[in-house]
C-alpha atoms as a PDB file:
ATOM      1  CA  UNK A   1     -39.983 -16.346  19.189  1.00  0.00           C
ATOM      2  CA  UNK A   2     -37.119 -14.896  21.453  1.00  0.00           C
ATOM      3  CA  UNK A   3     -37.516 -18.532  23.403  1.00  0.00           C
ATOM      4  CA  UNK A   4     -37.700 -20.817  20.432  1.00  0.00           C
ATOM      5  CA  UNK A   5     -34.578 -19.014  18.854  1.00  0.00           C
ATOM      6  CA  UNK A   6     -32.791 -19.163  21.803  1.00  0.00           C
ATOM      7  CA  UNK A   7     -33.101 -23.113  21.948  1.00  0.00           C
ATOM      8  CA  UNK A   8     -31.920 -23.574  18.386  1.00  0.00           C
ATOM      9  CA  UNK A   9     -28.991 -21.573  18.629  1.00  0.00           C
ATOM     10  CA  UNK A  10     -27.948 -23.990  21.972  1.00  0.00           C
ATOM     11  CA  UNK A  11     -28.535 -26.571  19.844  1.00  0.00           C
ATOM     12  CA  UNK A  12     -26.611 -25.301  16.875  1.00  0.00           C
ATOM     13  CA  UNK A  13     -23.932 -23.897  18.810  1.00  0.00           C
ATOM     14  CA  UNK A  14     -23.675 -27.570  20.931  1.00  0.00           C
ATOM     15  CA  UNK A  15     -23.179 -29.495  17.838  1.00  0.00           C
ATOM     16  CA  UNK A  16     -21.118 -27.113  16.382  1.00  0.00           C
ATOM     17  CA  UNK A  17     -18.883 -27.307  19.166  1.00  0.00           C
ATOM     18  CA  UNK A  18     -18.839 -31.079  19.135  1.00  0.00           C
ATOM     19  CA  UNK A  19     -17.898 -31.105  15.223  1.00  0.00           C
ATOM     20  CA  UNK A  20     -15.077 -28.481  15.751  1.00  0.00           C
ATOM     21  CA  UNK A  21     -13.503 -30.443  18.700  1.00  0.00           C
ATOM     22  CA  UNK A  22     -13.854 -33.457  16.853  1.00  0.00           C
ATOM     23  CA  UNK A  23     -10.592 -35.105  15.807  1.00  0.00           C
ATOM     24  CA  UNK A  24     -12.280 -36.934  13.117  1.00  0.00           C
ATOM     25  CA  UNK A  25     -13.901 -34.827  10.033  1.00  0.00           C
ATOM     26  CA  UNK A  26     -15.404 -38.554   8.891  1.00  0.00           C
ATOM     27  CA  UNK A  27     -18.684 -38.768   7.209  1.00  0.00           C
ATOM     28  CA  UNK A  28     -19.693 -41.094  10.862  1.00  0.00           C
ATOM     29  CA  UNK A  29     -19.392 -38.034  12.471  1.00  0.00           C
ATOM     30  CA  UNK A  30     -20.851 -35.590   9.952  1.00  0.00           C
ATOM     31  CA  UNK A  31     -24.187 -38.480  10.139  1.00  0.00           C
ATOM     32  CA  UNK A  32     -24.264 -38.864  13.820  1.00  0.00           C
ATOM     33  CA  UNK A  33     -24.339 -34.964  14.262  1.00  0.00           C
ATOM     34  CA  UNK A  34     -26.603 -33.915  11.629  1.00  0.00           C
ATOM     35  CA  UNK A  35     -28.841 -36.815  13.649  1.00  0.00           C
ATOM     36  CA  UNK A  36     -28.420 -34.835  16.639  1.00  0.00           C
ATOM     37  CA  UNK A  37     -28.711 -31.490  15.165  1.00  0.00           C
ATOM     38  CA  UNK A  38     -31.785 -32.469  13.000  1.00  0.00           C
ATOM     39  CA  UNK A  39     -33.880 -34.655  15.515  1.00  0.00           C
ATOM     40  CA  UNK A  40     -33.013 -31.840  18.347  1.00  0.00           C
ATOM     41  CA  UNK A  41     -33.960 -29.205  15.799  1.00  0.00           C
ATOM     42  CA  UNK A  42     -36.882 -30.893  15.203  1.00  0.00           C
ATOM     43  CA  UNK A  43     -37.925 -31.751  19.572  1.00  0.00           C
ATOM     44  CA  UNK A  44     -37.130 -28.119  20.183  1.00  0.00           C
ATOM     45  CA  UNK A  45     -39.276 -26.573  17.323  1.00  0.00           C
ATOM     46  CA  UNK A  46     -42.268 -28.877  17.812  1.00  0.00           C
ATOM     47  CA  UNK A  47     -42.001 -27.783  21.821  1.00  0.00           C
ATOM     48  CA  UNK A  48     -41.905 -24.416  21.485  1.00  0.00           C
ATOM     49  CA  UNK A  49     -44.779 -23.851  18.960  1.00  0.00           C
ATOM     50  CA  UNK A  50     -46.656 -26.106  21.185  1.00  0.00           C
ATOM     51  CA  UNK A  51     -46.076 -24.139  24.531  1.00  0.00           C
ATOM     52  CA  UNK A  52     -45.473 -20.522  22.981  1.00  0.00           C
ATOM     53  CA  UNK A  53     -46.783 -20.769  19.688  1.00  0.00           C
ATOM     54  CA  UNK A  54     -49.904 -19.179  18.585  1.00  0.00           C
ATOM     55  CA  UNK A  55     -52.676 -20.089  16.193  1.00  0.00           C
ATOM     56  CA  UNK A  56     -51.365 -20.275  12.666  1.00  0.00           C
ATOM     57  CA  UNK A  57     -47.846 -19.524  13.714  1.00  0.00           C
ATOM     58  CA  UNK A  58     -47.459 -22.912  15.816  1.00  0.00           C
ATOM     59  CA  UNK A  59     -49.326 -24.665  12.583  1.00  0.00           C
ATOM     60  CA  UNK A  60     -46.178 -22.902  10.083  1.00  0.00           C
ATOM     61  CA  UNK A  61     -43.898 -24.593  11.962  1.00  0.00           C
ATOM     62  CA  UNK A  62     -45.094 -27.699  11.655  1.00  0.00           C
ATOM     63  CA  UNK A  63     -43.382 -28.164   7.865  1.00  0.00           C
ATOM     64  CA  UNK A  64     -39.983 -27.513   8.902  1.00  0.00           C
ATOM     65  CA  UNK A  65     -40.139 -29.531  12.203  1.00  0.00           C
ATOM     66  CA  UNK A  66     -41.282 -32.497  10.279  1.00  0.00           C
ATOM     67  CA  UNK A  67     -38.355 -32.377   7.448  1.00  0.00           C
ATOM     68  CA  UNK A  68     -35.651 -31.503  10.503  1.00  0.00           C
ATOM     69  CA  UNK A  69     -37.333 -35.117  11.744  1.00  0.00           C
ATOM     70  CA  UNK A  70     -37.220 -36.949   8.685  1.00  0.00           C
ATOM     71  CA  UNK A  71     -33.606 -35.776   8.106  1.00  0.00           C
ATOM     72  CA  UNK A  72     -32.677 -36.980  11.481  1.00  0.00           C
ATOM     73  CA  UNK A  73     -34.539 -40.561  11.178  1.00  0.00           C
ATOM     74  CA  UNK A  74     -32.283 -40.813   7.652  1.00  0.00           C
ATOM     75  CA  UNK A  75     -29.347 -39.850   9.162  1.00  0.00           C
ATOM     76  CA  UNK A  76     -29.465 -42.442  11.613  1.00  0.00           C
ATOM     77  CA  UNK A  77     -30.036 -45.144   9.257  1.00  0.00           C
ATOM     78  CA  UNK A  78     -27.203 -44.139   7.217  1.00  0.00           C
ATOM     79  CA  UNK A  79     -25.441 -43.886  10.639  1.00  0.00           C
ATOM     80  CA  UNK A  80     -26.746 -47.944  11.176  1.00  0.00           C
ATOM     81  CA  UNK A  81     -26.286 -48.744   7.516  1.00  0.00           C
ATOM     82  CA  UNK A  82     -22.335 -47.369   7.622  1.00  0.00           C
ATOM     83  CA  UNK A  83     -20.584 -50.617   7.915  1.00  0.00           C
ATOM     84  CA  UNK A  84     -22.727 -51.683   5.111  1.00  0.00           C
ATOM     85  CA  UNK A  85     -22.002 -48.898   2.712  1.00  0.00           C
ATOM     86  CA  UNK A  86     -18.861 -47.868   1.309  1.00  0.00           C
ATOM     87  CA  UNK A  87     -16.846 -45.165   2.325  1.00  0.00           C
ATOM     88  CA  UNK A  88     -18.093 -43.441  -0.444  1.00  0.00           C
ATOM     89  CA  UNK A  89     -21.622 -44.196   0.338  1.00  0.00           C
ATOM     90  CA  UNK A  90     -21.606 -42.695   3.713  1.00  0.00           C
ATOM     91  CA  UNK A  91     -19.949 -39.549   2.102  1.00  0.00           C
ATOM     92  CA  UNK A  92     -22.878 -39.282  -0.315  1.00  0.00           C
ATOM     93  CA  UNK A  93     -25.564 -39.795   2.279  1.00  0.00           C
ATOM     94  CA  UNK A  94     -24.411 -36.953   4.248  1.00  0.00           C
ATOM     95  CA  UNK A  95     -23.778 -35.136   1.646  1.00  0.00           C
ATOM     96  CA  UNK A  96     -27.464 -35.324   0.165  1.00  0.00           C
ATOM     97  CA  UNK A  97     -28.668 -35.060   3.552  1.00  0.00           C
ATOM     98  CA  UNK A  98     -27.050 -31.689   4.128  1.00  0.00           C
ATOM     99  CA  UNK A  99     -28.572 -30.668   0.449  1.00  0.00           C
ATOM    100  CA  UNK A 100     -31.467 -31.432   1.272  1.00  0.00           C
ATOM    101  CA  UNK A 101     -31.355 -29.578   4.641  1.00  0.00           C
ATOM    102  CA  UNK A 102     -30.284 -26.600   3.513  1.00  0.00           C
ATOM    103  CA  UNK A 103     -32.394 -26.478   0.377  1.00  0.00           C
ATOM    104  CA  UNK A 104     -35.259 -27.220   1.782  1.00  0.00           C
ATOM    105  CA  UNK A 105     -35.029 -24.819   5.419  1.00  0.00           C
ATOM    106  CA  UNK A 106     -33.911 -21.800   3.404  1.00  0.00           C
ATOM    107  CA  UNK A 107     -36.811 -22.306   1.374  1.00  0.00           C
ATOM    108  CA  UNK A 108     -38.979 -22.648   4.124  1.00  0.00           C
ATOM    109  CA  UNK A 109     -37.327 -19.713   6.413  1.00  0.00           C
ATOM    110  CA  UNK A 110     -37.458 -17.813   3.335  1.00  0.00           C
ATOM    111  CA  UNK A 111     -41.251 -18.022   2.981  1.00  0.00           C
ATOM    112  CA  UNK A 112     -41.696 -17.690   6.866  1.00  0.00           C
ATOM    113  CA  UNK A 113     -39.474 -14.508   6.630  1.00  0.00           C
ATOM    114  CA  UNK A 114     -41.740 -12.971   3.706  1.00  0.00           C
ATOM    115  CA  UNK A 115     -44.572 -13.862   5.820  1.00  0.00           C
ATOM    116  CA  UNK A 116     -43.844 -12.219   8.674  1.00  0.00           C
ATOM    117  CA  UNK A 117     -42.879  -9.245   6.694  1.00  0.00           C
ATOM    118  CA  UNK A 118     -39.266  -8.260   5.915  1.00  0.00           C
ATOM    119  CA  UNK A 119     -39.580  -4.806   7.667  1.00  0.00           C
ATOM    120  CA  UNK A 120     -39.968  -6.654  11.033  1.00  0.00           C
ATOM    121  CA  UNK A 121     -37.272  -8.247  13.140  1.00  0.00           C
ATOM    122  CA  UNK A 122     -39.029 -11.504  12.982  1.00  0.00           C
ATOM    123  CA  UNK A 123     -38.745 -11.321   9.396  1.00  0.00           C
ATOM    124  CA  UNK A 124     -35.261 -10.065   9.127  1.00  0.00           C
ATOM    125  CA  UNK A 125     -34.235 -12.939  11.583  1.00  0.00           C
ATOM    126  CA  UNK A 126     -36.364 -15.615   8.883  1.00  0.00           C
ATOM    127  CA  UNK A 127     -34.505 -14.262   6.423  1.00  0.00           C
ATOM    128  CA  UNK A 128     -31.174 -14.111   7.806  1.00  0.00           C
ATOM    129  CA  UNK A 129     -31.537 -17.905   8.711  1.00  0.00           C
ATOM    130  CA  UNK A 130     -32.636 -18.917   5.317  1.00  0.00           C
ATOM    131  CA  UNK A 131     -29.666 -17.231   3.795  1.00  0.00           C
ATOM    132  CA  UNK A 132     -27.412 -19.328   6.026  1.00  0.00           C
ATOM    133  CA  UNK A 133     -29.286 -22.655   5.276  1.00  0.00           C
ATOM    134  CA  UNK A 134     -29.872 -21.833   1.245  1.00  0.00           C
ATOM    135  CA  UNK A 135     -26.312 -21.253   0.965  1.00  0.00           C
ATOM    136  CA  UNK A 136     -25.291 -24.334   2.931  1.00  0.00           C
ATOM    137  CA  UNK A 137     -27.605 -26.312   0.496  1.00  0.00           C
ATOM    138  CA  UNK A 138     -26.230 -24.636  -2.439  1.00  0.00           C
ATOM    139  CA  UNK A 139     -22.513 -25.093  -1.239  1.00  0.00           C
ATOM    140  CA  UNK A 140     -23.532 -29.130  -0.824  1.00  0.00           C
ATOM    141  CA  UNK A 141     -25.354 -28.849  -4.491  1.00  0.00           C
ATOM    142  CA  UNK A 142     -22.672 -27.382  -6.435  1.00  0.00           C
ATOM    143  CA  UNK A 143     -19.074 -27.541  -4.804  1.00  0.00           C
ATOM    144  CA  UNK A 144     -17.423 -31.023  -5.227  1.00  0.00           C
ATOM    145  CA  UNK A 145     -16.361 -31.078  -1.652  1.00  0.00           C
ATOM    146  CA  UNK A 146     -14.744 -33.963  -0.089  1.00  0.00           C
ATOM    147  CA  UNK A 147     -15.858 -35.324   3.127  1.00  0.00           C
ATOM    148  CA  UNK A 148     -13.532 -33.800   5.279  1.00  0.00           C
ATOM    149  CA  UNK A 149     -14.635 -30.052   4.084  1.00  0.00           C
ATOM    150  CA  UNK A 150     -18.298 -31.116   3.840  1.00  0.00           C
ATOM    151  CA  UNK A 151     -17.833 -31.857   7.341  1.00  0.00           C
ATOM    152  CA  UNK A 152     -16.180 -28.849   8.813  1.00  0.00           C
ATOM    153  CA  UNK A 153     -18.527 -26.873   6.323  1.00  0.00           C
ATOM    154  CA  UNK A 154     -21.752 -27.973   8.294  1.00  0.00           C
ATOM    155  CA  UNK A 155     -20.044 -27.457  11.673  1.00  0.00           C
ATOM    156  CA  UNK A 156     -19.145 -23.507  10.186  1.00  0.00           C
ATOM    157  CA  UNK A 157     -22.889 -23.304   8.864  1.00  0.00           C
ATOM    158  CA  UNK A 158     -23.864 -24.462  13.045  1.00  0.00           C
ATOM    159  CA  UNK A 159     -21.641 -22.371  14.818  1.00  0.00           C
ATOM    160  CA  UNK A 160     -22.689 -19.049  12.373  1.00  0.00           C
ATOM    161  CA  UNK A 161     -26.137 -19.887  12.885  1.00  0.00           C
ATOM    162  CA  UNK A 162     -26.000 -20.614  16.926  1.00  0.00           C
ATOM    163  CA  UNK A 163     -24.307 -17.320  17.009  1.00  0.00           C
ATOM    164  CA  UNK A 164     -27.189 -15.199  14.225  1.00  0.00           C
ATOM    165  CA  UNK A 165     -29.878 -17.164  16.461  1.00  0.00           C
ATOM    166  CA  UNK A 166     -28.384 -16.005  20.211  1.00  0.00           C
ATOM    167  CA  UNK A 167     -28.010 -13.198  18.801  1.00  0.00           C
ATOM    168  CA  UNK A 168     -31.725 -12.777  17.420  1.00  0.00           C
ATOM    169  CA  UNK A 169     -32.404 -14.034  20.928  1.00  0.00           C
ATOM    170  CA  UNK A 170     -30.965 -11.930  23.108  1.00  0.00           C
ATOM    171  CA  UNK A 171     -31.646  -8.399  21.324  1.00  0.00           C
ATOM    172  CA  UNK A 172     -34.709  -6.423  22.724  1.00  0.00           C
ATOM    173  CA  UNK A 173     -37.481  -6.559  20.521  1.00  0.00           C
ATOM    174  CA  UNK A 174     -38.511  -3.140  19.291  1.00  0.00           C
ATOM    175  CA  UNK A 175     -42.355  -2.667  20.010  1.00  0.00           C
END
């Protein structure tokens, strides 16, 4: 667990990083790094349950690896389709893709988190990321953001997440 959180908060934290130091907020950018974030997400997940995963627990993952794929594969076609669509196309695409995201990882981390029982750290770090995620999605659901905020809004929701993950990563675990 300490290994497989560890990896997703590099990856969070490195796209995070690239969105923050980005001088464009576009929705090309928002795409390409939710691609990188989400297909990442979804190589380091599936690796780690397959090398330190165990029985049912690499199985669980499975779920969340596959919709972090999916997300990614869209992304990138909205990336390709970008000169096709309008302005206001791309903006939409990322901005459902995001929803989506978060809506569906909270709800996922959330049932992982109750799972592995709230009263452990495993649990408590479950249910600290589906927080973040669930209130990403809900931000994308309900706010009427524009493009530039949606953007720096999912690089926030990386960096806050990198950081919760090292952090779940790097404390002892209590035996």
């Amino acid at each position: 667990m300490r290994q497989t959180n560890a990896l997703r908060a590099a990856v969070s934290l490195a796209v995070g990083f690239f969105i923050t130091f980005s001088q464009s907020h576009a929705a090309s950018i928002g795409l390409l790094a939710l691609a990188i974030f989400s297909i990442a997400f979804a190589i380091t997940n599936a690796g780690a349950s397959a090398i330190w995963g165990k029985g049912i627990a690499a199985i669980e993952a499975m779920p969340l690896t596959l919709v972090s794929l999916l997300i990614g594969i869209f992304s990138l076609m909205a990336l390709s389709l970008d000169s096709n669509l309008s302005n206001q196309g791309a903006q939409t695409a990322f901005i459902g893709l995001v929803t989506v995201w978060g809506l569906v990882s909270g709800a996922f981390e959330l049932y992982l988190a109750r799972r592995a029982s709230l009263k452990t750290s495993h649990g408590r770090e479950f249910l600290m990321s589906a927080i973040l995620s669930a209130v990403l999605g809900l931000l994308f659901l309900v706010a009427p953001l524009d493009i530039v905020s949606a953007v720096g809004f999912f690089g926030a929701y990386l960096i806050v997440s990198g950081v919760q993950l090292g952090v779940a990563a790097a404390t002892p675990s209590s035996k």
